[in-house]
C-alpha atoms as a PDB file:
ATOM      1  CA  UNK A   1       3.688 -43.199 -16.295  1.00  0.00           C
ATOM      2  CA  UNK A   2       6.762 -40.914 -15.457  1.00  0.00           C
ATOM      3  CA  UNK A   3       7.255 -39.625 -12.089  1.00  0.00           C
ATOM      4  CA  UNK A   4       9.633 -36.577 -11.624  1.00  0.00           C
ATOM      5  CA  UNK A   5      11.381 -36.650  -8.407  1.00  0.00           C
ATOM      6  CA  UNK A   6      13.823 -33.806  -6.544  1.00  0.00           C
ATOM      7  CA  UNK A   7      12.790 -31.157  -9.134  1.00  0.00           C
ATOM      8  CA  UNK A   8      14.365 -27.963  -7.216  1.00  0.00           C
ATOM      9  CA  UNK A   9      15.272 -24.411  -8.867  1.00  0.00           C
ATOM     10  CA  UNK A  10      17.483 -21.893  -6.735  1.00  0.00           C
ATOM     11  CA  UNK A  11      16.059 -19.370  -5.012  1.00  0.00           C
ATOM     12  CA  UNK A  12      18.160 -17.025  -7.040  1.00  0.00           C
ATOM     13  CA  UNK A  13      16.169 -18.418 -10.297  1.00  0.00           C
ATOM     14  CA  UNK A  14      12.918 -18.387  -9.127  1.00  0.00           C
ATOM     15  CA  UNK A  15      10.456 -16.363 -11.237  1.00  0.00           C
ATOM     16  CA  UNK A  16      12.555 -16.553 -14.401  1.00  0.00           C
ATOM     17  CA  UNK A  17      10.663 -19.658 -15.944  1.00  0.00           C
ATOM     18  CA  UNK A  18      13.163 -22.063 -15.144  1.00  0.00           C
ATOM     19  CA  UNK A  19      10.483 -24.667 -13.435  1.00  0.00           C
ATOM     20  CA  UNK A  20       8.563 -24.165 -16.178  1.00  0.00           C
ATOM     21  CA  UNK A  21      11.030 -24.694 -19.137  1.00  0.00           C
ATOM     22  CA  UNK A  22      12.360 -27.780 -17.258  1.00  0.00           C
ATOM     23  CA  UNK A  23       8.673 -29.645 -17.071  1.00  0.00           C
ATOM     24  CA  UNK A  24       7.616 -28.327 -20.726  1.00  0.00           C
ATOM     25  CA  UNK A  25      11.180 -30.715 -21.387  1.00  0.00           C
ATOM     26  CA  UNK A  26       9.770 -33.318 -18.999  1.00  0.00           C
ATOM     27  CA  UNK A  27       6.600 -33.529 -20.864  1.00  0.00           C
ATOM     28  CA  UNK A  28       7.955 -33.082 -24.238  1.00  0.00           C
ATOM     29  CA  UNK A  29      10.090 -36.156 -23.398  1.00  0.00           C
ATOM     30  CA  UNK A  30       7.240 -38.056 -22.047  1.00  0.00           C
ATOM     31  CA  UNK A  31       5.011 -37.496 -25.301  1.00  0.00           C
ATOM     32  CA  UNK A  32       8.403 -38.386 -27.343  1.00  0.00           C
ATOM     33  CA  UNK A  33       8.264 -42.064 -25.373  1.00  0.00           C
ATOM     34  CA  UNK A  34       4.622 -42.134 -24.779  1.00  0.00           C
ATOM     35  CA  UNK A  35       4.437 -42.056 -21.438  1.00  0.00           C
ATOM     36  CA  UNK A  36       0.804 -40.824 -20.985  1.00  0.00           C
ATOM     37  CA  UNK A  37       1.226 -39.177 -17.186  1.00  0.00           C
ATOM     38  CA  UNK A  38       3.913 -37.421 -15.794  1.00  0.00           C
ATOM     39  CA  UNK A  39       3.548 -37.365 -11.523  1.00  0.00           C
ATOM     40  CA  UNK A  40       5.176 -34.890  -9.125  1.00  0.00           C
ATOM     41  CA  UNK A  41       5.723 -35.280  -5.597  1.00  0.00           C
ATOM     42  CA  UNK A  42       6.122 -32.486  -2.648  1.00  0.00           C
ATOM     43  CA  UNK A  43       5.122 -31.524   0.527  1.00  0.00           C
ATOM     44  CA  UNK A  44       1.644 -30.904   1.196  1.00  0.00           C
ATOM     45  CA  UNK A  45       2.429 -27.688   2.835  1.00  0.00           C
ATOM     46  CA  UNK A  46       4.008 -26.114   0.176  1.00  0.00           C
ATOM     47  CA  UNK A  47       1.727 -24.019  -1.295  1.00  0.00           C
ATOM     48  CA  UNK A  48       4.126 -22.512  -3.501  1.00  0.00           C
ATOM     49  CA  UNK A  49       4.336 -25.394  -5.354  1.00  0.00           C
ATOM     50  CA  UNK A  50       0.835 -26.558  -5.346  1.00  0.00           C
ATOM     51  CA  UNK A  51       0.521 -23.207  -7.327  1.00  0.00           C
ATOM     52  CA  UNK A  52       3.054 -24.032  -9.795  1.00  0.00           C
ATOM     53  CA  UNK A  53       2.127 -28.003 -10.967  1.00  0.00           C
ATOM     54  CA  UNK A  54      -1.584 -25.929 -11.061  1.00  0.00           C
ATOM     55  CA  UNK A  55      -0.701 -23.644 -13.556  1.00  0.00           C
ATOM     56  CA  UNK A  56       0.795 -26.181 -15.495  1.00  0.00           C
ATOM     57  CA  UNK A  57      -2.390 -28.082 -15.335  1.00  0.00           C
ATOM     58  CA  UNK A  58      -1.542 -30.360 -12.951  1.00  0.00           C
ATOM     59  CA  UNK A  59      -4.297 -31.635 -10.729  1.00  0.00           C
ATOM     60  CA  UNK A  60      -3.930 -34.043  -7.371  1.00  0.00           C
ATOM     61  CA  UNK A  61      -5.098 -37.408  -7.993  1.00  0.00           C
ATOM     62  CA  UNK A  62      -3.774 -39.431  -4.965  1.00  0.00           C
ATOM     63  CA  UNK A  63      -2.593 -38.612  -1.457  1.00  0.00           C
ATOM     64  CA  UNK A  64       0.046 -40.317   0.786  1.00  0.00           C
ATOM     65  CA  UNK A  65      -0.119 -39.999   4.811  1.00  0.00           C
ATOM     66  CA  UNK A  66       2.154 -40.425   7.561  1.00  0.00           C
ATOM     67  CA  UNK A  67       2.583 -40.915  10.809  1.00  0.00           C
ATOM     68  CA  UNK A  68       5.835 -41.310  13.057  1.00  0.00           C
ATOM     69  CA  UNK A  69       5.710 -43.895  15.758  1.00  0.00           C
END
């Protein structure tokens, strides 16, 4: 398994297929060292990015919750 962490593209680059060129690499390096599942993490809120891991083909699998003292 590979998890991608603090994946972030400018606001500037957004819509130009940055995001998606970086996790084509992500998963073209996972394949290369056969590492069957690449994970994501982000807010739950974030719809925007929900969106994107989506269209990708990304589907949730597991869910963390929180709660401050």
């Amino acid at each position: 398994m590979g998890y991608l962490e603090g994946k972030v593209v400018a606001v500037t680059g957004a819509g130009r297929g940055i995001g998606r060129a970086l996790m084509v690499s992500v998963e073209t390096a996972a394949h290369r060292h056969a590492i069957d599942t690449v994970q994501v993490d982000f807010w739950s809120f974030n719809e925007e990015a929900q969106a994107f891991y989506r269209r990708l083909g990304f589907v949730p699998f597991s869910a963390r919750w929180g709660k401050r003292p």
